[in-house]
PDB file of N, CA and C in Angstrom:
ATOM      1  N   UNK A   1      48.134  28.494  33.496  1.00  0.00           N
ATOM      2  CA  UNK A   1      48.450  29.164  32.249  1.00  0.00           C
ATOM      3  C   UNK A   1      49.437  28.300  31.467  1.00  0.00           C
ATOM      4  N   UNK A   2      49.265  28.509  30.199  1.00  0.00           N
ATOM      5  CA  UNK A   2      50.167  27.531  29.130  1.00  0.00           C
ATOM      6  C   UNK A   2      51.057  28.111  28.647  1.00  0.00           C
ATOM      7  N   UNK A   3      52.357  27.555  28.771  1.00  0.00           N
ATOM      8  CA  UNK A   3      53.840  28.298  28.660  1.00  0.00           C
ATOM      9  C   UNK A   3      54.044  27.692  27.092  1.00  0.00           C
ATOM     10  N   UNK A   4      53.088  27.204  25.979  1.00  0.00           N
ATOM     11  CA  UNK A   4      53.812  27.084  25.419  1.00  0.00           C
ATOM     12  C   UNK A   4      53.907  25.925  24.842  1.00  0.00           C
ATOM     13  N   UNK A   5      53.845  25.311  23.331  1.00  0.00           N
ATOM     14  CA  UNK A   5      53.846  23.391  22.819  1.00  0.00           C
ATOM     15  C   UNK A   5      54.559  23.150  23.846  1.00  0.00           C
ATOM     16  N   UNK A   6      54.744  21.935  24.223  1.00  0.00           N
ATOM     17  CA  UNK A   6      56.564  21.479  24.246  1.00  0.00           C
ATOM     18  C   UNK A   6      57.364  21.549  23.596  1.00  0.00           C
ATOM     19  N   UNK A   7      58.529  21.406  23.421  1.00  0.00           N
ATOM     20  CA  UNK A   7      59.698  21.304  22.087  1.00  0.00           C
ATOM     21  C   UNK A   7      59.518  20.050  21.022  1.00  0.00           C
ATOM     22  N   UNK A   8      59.010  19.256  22.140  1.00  0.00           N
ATOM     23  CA  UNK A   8      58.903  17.885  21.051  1.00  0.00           C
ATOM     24  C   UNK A   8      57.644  17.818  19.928  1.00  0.00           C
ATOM     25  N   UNK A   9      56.936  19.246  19.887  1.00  0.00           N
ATOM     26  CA  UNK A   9      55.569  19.089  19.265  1.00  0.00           C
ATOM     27  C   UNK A   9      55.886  20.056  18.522  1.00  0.00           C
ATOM     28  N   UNK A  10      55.524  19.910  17.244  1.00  0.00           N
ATOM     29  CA  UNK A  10      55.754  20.943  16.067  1.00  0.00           C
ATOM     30  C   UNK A  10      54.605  21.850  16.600  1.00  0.00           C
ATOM     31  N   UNK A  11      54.924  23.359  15.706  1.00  0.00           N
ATOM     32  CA  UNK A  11      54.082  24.771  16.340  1.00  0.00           C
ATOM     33  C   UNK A  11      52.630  24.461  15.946  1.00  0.00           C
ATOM     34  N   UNK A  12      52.245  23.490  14.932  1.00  0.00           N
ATOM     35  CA  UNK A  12      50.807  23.223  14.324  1.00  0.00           C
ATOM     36  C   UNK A  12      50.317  22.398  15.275  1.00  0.00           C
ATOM     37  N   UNK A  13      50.836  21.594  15.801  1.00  0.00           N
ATOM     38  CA  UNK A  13      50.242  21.038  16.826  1.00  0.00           C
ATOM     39  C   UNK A  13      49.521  21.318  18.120  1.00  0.00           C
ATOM     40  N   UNK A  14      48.266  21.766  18.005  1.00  0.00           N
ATOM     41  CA  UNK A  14      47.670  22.389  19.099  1.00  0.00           C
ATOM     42  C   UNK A  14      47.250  20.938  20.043  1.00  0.00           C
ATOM     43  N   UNK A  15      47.166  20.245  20.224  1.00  0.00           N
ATOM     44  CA  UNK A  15      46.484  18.891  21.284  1.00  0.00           C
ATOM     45  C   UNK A  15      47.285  19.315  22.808  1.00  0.00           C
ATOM     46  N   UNK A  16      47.777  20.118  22.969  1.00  0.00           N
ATOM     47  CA  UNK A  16      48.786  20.036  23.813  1.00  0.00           C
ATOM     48  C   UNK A  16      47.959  21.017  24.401  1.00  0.00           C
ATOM     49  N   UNK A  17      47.549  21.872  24.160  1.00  0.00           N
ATOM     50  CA  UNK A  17      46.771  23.049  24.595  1.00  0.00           C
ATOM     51  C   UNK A  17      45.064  22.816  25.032  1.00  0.00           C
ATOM     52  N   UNK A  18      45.317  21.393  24.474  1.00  0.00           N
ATOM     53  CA  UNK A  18      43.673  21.000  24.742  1.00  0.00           C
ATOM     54  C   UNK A  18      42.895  20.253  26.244  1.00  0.00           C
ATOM     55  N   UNK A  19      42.308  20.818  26.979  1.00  0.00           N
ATOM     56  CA  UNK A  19      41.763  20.139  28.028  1.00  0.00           C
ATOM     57  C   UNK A  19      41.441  19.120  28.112  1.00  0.00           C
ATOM     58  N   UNK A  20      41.596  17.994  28.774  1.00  0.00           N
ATOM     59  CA  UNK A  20      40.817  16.758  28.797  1.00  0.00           C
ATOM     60  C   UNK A  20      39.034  16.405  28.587  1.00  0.00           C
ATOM     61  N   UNK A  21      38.529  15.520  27.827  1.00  0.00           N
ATOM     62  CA  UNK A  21      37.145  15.718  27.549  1.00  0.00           C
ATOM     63  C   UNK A  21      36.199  15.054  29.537  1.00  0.00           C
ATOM     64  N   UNK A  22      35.116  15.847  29.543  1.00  0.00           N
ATOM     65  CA  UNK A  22      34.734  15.650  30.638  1.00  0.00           C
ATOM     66  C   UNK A  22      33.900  14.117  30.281  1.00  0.00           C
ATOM     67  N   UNK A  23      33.586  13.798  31.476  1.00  0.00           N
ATOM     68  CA  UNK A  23      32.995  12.828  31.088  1.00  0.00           C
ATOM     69  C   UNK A  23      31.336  13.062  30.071  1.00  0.00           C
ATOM     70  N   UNK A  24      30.838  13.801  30.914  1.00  0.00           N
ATOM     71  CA  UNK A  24      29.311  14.242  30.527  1.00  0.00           C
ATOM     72  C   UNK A  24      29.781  14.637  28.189  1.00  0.00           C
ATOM     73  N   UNK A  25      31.325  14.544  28.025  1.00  0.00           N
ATOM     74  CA  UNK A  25      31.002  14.773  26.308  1.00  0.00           C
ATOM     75  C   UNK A  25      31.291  13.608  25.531  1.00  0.00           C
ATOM     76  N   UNK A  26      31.770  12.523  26.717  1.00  0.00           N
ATOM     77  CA  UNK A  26      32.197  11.317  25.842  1.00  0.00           C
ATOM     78  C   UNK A  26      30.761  10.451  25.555  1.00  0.00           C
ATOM     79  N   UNK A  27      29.857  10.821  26.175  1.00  0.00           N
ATOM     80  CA  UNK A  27      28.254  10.083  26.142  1.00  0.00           C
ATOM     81  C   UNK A  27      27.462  10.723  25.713  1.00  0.00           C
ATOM     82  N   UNK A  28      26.330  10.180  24.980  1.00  0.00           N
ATOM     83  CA  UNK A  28      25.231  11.406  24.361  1.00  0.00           C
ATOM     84  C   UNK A  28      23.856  11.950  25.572  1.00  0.00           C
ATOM     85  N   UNK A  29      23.565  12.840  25.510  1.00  0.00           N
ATOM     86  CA  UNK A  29      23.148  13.160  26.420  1.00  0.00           C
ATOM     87  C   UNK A  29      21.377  12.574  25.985  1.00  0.00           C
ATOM     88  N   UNK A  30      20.471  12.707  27.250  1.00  0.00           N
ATOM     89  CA  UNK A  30      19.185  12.522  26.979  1.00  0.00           C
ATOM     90  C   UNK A  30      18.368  13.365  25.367  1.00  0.00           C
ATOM     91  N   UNK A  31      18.651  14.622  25.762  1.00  0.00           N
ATOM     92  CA  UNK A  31      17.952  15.753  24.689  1.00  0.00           C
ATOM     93  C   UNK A  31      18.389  14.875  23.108  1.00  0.00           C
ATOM     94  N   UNK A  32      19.647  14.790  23.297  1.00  0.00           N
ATOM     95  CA  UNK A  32      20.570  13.904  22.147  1.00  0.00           C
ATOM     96  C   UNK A  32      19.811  13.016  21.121  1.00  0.00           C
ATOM     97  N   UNK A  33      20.100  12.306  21.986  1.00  0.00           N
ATOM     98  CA  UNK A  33      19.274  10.800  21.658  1.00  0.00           C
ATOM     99  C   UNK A  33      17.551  11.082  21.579  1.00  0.00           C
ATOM    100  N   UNK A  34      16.858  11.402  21.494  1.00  0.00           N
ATOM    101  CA  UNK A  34      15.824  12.034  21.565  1.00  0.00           C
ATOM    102  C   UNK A  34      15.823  12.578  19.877  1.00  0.00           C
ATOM    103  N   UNK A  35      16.506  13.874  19.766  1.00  0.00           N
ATOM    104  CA  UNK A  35      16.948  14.369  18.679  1.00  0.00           C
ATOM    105  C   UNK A  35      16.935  13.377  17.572  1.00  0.00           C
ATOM    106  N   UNK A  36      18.016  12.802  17.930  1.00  0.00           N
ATOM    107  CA  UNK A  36      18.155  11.245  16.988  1.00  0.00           C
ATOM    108  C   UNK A  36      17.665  10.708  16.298  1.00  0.00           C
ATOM    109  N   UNK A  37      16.721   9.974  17.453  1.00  0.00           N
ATOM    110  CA  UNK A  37      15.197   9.559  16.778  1.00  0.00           C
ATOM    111  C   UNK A  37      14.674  10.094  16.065  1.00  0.00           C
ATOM    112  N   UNK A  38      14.385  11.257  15.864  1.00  0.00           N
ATOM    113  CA  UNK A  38      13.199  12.067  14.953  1.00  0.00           C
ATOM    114  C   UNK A  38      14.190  12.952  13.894  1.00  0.00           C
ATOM    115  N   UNK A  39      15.328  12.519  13.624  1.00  0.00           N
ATOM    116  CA  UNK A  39      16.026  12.457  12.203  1.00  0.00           C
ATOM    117  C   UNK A  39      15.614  11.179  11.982  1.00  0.00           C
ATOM    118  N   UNK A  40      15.542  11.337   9.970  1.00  0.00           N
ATOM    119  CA  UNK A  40      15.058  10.522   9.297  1.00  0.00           C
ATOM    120  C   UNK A  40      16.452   9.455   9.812  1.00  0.00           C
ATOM    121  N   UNK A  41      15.862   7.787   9.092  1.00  0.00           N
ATOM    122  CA  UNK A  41      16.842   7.160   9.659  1.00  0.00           C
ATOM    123  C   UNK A  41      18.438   6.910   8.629  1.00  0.00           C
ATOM    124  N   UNK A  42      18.334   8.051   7.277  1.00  0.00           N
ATOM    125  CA  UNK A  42      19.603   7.828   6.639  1.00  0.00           C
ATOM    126  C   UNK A  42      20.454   8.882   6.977  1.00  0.00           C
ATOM    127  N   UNK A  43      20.063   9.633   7.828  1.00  0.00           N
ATOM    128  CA  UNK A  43      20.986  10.980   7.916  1.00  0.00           C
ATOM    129  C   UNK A  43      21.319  10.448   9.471  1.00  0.00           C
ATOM    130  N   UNK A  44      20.453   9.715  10.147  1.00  0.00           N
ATOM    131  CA  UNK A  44      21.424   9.827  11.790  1.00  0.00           C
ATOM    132  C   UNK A  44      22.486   9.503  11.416  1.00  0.00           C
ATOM    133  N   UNK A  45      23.229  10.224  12.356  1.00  0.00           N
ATOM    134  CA  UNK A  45      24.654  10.558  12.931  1.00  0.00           C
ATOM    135  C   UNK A  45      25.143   9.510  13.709  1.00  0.00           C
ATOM    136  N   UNK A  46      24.978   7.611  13.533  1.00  0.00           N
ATOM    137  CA  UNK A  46      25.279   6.788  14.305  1.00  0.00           C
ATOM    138  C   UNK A  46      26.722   6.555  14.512  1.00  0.00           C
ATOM    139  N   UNK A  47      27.276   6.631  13.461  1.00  0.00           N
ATOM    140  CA  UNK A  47      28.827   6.316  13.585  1.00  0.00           C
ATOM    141  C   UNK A  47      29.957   7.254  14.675  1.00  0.00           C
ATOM    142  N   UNK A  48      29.137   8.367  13.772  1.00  0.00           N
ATOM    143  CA  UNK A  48      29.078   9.653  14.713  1.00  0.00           C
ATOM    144  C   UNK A  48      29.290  10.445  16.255  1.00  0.00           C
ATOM    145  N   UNK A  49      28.235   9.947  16.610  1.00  0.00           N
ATOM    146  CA  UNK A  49      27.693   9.338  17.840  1.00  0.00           C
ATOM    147  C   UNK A  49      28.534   8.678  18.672  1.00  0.00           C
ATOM    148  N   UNK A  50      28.973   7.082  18.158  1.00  0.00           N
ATOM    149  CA  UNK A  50      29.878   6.480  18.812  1.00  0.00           C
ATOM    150  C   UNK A  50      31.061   7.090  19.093  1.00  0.00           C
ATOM    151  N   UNK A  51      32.024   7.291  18.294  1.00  0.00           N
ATOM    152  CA  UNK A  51      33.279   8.165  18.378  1.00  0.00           C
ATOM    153  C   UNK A  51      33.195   9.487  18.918  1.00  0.00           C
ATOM    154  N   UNK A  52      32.356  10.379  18.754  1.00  0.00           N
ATOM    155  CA  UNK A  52      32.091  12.016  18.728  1.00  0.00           C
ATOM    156  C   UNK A  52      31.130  12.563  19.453  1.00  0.00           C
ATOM    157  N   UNK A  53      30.734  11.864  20.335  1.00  0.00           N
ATOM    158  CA  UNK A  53      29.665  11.988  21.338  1.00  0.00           C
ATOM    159  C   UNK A  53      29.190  13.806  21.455  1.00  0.00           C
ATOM    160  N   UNK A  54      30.342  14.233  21.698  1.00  0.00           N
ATOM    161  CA  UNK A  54      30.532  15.593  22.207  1.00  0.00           C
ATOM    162  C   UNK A  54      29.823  16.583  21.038  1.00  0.00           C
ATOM    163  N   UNK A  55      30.433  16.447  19.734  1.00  0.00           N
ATOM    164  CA  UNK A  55      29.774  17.010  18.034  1.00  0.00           C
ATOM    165  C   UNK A  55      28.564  16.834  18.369  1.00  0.00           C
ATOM    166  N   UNK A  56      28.187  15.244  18.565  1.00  0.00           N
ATOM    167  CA  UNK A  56      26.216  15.292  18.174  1.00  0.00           C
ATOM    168  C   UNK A  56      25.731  15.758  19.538  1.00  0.00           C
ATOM    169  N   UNK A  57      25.974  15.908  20.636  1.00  0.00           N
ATOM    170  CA  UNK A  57      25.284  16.673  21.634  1.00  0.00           C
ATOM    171  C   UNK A  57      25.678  18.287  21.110  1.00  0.00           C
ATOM    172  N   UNK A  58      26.480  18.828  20.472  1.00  0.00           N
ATOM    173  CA  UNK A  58      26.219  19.952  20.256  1.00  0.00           C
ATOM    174  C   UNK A  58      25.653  20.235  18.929  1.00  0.00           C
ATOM    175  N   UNK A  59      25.687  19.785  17.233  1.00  0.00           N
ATOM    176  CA  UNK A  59      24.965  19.779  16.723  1.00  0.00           C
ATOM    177  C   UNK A  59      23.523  19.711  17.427  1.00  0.00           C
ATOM    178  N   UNK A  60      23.145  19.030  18.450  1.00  0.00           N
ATOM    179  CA  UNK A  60      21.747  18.482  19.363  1.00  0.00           C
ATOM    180  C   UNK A  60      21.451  20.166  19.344  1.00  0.00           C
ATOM    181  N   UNK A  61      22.306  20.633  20.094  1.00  0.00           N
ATOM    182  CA  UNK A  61      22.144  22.271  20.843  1.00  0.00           C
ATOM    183  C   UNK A  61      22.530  23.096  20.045  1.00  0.00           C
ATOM    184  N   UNK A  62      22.636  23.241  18.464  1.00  0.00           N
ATOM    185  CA  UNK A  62      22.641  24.343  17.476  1.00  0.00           C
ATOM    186  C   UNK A  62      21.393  24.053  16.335  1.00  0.00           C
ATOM    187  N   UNK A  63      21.123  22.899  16.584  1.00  0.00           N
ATOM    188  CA  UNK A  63      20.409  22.804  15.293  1.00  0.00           C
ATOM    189  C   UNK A  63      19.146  23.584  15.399  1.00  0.00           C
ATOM    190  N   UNK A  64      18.318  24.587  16.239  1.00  0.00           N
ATOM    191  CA  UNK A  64      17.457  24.999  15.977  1.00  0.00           C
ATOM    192  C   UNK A  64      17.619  27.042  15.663  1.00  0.00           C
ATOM    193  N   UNK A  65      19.116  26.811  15.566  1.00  0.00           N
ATOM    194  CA  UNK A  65      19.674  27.947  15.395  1.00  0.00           C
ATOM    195  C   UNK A  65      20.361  28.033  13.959  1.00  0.00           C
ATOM    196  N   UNK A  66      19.680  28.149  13.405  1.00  0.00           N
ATOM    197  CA  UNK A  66      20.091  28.035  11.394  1.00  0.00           C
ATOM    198  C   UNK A  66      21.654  28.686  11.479  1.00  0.00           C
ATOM    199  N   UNK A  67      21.875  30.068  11.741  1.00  0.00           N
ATOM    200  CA  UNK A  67      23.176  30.839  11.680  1.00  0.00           C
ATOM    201  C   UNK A  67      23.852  29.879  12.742  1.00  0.00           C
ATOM    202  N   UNK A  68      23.925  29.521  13.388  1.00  0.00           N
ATOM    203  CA  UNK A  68      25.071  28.560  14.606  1.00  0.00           C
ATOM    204  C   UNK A  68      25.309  27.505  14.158  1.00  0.00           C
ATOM    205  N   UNK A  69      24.393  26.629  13.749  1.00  0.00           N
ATOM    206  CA  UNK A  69      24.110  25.810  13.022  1.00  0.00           C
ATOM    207  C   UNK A  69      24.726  25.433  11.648  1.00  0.00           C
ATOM    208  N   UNK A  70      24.653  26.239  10.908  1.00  0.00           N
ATOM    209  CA  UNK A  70      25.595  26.819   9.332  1.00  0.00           C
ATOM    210  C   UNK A  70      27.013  26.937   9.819  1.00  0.00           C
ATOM    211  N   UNK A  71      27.198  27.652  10.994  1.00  0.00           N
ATOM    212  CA  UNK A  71      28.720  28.009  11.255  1.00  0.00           C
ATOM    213  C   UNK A  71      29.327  26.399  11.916  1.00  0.00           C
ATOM    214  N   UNK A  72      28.561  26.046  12.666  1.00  0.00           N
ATOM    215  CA  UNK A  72      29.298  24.626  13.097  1.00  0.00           C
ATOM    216  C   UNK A  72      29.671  23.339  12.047  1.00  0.00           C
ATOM    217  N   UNK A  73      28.548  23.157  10.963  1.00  0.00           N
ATOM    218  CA  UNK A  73      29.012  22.212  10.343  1.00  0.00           C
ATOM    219  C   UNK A  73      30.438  22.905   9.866  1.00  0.00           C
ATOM    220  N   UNK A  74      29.989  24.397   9.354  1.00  0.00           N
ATOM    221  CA  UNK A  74      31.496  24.799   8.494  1.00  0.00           C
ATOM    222  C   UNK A  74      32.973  24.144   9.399  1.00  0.00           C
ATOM    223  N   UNK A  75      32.968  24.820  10.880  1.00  0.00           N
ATOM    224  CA  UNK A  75      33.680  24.366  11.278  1.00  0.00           C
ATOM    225  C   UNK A  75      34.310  22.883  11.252  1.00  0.00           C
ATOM    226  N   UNK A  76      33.424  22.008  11.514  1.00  0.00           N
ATOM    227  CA  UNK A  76      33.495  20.466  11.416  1.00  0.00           C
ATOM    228  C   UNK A  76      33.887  20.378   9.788  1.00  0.00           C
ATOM    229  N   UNK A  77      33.175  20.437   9.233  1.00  0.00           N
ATOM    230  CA  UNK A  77      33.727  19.884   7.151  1.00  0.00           C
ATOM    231  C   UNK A  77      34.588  20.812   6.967  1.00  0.00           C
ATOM    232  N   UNK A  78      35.187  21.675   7.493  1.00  0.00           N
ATOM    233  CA  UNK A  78      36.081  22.938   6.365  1.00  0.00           C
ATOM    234  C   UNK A  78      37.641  22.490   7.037  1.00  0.00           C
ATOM    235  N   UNK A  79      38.481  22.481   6.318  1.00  0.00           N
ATOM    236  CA  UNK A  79      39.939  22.813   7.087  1.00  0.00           C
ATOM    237  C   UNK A  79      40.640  23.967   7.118  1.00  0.00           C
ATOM    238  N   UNK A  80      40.126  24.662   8.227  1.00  0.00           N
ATOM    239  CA  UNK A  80      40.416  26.276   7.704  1.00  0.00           C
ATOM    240  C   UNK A  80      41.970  26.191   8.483  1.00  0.00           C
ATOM    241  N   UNK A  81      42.779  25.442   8.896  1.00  0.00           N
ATOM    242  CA  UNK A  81      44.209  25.738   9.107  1.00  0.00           C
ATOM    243  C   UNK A  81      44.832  24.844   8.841  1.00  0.00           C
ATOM    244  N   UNK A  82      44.838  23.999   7.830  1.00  0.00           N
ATOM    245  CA  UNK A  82      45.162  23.063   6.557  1.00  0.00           C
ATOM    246  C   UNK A  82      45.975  22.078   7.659  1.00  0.00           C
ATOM    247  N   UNK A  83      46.066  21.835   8.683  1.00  0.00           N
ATOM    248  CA  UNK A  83      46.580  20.543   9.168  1.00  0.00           C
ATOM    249  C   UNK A  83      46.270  19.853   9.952  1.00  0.00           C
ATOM    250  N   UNK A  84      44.574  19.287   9.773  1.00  0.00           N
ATOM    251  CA  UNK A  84      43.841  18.238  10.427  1.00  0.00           C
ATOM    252  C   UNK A  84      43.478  17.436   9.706  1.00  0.00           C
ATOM    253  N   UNK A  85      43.451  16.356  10.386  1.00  0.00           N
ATOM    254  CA  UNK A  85      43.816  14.632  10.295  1.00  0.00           C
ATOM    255  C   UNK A  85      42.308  14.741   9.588  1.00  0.00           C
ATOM    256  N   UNK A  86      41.179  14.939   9.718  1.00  0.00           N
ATOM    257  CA  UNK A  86      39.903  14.827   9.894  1.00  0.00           C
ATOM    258  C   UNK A  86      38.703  13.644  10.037  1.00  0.00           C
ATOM    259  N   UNK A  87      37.894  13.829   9.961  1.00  0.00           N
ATOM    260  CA  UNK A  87      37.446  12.492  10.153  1.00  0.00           C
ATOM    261  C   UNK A  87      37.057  11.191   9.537  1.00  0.00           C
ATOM    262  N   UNK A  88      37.203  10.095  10.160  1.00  0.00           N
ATOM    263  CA  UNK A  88      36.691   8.455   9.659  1.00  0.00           C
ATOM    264  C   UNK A  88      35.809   8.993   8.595  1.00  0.00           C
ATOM    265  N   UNK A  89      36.212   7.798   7.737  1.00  0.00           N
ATOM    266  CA  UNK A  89      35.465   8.337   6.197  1.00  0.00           C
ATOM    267  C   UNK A  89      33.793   8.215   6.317  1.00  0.00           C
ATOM    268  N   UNK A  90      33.332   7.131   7.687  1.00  0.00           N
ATOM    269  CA  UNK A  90      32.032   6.937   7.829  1.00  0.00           C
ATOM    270  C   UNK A  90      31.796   8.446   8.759  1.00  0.00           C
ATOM    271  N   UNK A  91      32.082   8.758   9.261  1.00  0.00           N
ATOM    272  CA  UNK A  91      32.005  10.055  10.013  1.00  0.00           C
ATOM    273  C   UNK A  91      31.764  10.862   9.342  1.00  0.00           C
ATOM    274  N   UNK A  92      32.840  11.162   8.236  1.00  0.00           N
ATOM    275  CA  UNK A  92      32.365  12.144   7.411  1.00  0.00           C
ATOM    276  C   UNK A  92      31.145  12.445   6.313  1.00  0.00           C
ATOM    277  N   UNK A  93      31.302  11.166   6.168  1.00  0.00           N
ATOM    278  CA  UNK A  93      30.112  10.422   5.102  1.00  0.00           C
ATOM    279  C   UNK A  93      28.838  11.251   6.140  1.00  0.00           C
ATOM    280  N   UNK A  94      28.460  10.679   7.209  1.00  0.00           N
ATOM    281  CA  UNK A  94      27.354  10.575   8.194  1.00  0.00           C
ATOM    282  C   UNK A  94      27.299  12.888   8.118  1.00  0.00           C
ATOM    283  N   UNK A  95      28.426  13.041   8.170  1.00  0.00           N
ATOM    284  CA  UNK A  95      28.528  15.191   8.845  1.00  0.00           C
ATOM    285  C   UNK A  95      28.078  15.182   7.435  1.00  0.00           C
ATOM    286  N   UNK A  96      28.666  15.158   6.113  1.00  0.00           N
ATOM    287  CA  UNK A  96      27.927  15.433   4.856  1.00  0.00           C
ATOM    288  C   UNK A  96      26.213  15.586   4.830  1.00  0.00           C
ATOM    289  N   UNK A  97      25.791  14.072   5.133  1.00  0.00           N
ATOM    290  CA  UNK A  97      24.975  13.783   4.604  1.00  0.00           C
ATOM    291  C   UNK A  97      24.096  14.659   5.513  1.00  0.00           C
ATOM    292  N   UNK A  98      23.985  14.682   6.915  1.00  0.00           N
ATOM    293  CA  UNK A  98      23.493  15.456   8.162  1.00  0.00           C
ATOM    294  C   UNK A  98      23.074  17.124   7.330  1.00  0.00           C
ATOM    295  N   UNK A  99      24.347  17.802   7.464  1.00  0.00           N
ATOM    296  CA  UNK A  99      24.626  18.958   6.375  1.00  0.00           C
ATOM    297  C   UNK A  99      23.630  19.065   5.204  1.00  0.00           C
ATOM    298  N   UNK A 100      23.382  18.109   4.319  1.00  0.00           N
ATOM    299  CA  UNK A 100      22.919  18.051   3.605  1.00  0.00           C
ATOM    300  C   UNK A 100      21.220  18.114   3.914  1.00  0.00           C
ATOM    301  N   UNK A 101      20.904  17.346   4.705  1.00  0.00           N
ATOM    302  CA  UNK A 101      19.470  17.104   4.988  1.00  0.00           C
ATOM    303  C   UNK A 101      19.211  18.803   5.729  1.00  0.00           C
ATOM    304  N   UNK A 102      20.320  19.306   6.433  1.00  0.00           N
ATOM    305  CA  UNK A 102      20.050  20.225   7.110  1.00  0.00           C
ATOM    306  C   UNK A 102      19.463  21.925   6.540  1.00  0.00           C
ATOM    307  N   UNK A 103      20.110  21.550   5.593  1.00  0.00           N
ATOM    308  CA  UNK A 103      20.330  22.894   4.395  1.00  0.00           C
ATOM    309  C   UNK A 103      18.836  22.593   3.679  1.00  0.00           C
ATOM    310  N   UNK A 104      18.710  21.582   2.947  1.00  0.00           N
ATOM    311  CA  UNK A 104      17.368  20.785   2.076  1.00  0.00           C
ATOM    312  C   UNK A 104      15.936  21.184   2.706  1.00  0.00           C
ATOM    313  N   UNK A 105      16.384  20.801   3.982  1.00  0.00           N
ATOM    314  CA  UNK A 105      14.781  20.401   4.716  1.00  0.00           C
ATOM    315  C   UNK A 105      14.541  20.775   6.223  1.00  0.00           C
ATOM    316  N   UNK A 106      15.689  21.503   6.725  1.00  0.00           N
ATOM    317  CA  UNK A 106      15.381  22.499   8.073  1.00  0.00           C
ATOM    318  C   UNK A 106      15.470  23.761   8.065  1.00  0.00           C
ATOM    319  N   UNK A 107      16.915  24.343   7.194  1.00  0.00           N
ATOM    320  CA  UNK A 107      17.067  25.787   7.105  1.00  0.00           C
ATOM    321  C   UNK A 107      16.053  26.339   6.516  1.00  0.00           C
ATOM    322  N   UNK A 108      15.868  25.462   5.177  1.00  0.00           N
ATOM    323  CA  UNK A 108      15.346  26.345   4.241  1.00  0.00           C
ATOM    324  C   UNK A 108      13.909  26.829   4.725  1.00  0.00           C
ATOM    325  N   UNK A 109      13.231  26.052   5.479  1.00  0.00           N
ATOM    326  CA  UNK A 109      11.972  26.328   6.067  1.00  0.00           C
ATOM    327  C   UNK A 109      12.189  27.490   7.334  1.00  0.00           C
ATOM    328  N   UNK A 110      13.268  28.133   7.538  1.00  0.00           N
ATOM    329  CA  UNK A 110      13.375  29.462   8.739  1.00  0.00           C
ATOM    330  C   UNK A 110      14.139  30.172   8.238  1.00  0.00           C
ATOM    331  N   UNK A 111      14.757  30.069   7.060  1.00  0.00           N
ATOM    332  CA  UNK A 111      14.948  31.573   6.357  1.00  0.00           C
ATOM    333  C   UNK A 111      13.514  32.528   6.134  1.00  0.00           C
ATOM    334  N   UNK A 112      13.846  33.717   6.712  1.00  0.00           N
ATOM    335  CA  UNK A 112      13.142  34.683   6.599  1.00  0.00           C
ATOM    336  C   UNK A 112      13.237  35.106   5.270  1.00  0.00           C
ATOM    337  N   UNK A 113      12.205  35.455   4.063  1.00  0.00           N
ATOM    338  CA  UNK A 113      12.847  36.018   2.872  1.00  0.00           C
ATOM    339  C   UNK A 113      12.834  37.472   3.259  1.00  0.00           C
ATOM    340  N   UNK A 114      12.325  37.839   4.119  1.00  0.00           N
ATOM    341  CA  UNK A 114      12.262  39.378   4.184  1.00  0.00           C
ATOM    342  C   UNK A 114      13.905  39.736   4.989  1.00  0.00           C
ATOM    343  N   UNK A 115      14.250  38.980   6.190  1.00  0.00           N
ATOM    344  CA  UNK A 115      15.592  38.981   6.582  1.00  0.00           C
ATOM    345  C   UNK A 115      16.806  39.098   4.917  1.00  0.00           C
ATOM    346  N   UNK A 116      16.592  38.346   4.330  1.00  0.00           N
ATOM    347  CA  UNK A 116      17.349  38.006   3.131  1.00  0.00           C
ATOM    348  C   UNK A 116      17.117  39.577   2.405  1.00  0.00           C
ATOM    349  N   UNK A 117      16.085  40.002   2.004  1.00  0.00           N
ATOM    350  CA  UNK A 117      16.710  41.668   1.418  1.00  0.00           C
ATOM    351  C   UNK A 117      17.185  42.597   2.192  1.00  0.00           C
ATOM    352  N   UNK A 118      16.837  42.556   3.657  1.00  0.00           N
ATOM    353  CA  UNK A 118      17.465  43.651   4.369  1.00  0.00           C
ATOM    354  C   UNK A 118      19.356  43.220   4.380  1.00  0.00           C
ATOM    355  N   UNK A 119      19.850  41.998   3.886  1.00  0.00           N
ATOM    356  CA  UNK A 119      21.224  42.068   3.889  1.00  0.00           C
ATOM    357  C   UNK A 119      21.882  42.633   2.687  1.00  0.00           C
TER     358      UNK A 119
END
């Protein structure tokens, strides 16, 4: 159990609270890389990939889930507690553009329109 930052870490600083990454998230997994491939080749996630292994194996494992999917990029592009560093400008460049293709040319083809009036 966690007693707590240390003293030497301001209260915004959560890293302290964070588990070590296992090995199996610093590498992309088979399903991954697979995935990869069959994104067009301006939206892969290469830069991505290298640094963030862990993001594109789970983008890998939301993307056929539109609502999980929608909520994760938010998470990744949004700064919903205004004090993260965020990411390499090619990183971000690469989550945009991903986002972008995702909304364009995957969601829009599994929105239900009939789901859409029952909300």
């Amino acid at each position: 159990m966690l007693d707590g930052p240390p003293k030497r870490l301001a209260a915004k600083d959560w890293t302290w609270s964070r588990r070590p990454l296992l090995p199996s998230e610093l590498m992309l997994q088979d399903r991954t890389l697979q995935w990869m491939a069959r994104l067009p080749a301006e939206v892969r996630p290469i830069a991505t990939a290298q640094g963030f292994a862990r993001i594109v194996n789970k983008l890998c494992r939301v993307w056929p889930d539109t609502q999980r999917c929608h909520a994760y990029f938010d998470d990744l592009l949004l700064d919903r507690r205004g004090d993260r560093q965020g990411f390499p400008k090619d990183v971000a460049r690469e989550l945009a553009a991903l986002h972008g293709h995702y909304i364009k040319h995957v969601s829009a083809q599994r929105i239900n329109p009939w789901d859409q009036l029952a909300a």
